[in-house]
C-alpha atoms as a PDB file:
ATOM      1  CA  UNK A   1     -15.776  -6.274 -15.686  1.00  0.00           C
ATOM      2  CA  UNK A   2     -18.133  -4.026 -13.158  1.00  0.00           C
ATOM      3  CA  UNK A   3     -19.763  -1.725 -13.806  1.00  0.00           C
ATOM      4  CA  UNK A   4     -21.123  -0.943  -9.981  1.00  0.00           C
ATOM      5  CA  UNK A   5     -18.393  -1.322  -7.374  1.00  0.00           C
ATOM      6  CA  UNK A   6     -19.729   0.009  -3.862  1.00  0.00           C
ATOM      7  CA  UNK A   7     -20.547  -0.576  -0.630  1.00  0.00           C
ATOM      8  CA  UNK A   8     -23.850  -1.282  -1.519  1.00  0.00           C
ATOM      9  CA  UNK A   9     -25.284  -2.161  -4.968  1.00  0.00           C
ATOM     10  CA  UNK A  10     -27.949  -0.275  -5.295  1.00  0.00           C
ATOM     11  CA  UNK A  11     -28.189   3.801  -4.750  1.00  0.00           C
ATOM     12  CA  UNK A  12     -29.750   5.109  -0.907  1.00  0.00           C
ATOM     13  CA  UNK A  13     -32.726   6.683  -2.342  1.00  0.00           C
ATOM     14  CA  UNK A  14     -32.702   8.923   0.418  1.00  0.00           C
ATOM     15  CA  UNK A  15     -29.815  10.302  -0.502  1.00  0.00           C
ATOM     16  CA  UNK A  16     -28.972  12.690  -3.657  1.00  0.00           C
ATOM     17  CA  UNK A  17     -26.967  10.720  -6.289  1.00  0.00           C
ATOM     18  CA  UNK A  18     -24.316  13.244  -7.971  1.00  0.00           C
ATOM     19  CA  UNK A  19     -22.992  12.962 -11.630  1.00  0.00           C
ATOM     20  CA  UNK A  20     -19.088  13.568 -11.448  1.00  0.00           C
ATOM     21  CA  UNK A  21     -15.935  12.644 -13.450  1.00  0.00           C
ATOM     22  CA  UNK A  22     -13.922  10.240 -12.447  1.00  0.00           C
ATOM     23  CA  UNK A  23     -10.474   8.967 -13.969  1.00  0.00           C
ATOM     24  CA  UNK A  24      -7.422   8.107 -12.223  1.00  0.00           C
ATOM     25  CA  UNK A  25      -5.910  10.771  -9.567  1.00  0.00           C
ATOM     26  CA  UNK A  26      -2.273  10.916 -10.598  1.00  0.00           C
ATOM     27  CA  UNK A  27      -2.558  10.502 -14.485  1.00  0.00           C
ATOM     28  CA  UNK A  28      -5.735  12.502 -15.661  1.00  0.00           C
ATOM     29  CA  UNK A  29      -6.632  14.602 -12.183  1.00  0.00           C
ATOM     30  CA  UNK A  30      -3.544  16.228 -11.441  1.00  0.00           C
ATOM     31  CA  UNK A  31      -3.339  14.740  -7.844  1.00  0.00           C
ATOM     32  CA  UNK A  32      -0.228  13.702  -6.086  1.00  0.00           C
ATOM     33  CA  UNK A  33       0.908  10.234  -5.741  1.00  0.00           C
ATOM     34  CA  UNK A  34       2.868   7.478  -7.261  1.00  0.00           C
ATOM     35  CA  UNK A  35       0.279   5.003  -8.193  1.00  0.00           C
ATOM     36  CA  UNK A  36      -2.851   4.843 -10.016  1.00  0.00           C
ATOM     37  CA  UNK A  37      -6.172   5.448  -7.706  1.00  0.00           C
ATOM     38  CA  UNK A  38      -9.409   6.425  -8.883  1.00  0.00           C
ATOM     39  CA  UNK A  39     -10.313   9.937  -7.675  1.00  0.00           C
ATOM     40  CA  UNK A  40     -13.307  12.139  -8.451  1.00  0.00           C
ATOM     41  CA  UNK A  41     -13.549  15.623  -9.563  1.00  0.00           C
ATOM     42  CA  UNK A  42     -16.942  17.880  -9.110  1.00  0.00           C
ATOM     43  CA  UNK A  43     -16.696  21.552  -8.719  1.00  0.00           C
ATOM     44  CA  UNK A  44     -13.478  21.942 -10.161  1.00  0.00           C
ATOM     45  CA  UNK A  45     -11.763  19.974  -7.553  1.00  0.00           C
ATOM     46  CA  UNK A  46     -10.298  16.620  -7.335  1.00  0.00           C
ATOM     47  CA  UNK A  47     -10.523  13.817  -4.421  1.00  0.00           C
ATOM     48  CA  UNK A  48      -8.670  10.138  -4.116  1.00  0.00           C
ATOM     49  CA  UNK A  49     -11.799   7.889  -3.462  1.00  0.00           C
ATOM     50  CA  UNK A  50     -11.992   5.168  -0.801  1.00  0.00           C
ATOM     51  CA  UNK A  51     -14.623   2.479  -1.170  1.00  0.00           C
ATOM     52  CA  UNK A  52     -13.917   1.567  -4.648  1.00  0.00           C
ATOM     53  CA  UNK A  53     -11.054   0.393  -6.844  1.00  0.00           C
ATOM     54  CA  UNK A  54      -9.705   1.255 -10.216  1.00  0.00           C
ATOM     55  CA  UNK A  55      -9.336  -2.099 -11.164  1.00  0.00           C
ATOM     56  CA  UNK A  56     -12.591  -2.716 -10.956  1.00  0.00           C
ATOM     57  CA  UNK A  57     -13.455  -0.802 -13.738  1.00  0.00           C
ATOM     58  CA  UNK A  58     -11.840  -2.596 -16.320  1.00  0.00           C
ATOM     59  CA  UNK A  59      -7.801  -2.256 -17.431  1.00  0.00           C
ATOM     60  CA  UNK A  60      -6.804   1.032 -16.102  1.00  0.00           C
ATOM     61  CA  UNK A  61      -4.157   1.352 -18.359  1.00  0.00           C
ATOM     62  CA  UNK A  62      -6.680   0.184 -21.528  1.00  0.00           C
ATOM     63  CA  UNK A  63      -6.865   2.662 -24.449  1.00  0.00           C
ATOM     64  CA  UNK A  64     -10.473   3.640 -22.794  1.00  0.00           C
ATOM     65  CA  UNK A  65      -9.131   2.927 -19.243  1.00  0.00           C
ATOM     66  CA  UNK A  66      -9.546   5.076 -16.076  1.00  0.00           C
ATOM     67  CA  UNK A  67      -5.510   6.009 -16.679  1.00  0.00           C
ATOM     68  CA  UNK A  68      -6.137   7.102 -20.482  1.00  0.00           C
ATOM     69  CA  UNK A  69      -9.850   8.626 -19.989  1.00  0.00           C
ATOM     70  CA  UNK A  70     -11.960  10.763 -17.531  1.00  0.00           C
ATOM     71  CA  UNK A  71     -15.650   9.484 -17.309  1.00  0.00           C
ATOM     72  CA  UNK A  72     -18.787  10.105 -15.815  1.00  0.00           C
ATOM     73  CA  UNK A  73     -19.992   8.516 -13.180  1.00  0.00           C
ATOM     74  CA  UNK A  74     -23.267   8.836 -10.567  1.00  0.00           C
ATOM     75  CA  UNK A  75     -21.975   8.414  -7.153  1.00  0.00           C
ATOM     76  CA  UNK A  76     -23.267   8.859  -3.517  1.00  0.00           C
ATOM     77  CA  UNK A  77     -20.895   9.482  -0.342  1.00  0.00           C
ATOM     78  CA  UNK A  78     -19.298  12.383   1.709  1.00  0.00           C
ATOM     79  CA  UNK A  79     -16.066  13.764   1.825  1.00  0.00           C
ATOM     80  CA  UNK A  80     -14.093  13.127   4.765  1.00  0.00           C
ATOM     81  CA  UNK A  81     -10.746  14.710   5.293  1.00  0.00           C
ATOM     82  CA  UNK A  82     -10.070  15.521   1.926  1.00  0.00           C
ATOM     83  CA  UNK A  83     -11.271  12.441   0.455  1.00  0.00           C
ATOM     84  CA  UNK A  84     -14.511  10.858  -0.942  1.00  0.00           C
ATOM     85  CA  UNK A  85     -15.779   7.670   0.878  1.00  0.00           C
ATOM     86  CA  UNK A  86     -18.189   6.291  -1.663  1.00  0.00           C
ATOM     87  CA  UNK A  87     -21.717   4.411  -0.774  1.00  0.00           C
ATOM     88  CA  UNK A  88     -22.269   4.159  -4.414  1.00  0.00           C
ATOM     89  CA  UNK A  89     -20.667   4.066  -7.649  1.00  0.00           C
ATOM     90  CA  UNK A  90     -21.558   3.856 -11.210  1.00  0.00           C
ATOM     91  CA  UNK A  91     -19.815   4.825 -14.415  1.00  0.00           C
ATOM     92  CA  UNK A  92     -21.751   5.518 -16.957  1.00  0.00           C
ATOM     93  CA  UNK A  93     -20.966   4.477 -20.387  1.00  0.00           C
ATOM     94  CA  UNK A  94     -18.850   6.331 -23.185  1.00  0.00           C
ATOM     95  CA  UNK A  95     -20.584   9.011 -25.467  1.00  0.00           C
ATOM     96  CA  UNK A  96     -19.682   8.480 -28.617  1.00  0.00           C
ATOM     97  CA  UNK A  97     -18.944  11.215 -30.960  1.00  0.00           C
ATOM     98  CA  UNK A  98     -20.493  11.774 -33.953  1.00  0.00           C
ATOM     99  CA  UNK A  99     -18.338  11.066 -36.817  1.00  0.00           C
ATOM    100  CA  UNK A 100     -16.020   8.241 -34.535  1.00  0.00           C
END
């Protein structure tokens, strides 16, 4: 499983890197569709992501998957007619809770 799926591998570091949440659009970020794509949310708003696949993050559909869970992740790219065309992509790992 990746954990980096992007364009490039490693971050620009001439450009800022942002910490957002990221899950799947239609079952955790309220976005229209019929079929499971990763999207981003920062701000309070949600955008389908192009550059980068669900898949790729491990079984969407797993207990812990991008379907089933929102997650961080550090990302760089621009949105571009409603959508976020990633340059970078990382999800971070899961904080566990104390007591689980």
């Amino acid at each position: 499983m990746a954990q980096t799926v992007s364009k490039t591998t490693t971050p620009d570091p001439s450009l800022p890197i942002q910490t957002v949440e990221v899950s799947c659009g239609k079952c955790k970020l309220g976005l229209p569709g019929t079929t499971c794509d990763m999207a981003i949310r920062f701000d309070g708003k949600a955008y389908y992501v192009d550059g980068a696949n669900i898949d790729s993050f491990g079984d969407a559909h797993a207990h812990d998957g991008m379907c089933n869970a929102i997650r961080k992740a550090e990302v760089q790219g621009q949105l571009v007619d409603n959508r976020f065309k990633v340059s970078y992509i990382k999800v971070l790992p899961e904080v566990k809770k104390e007591g689980n």
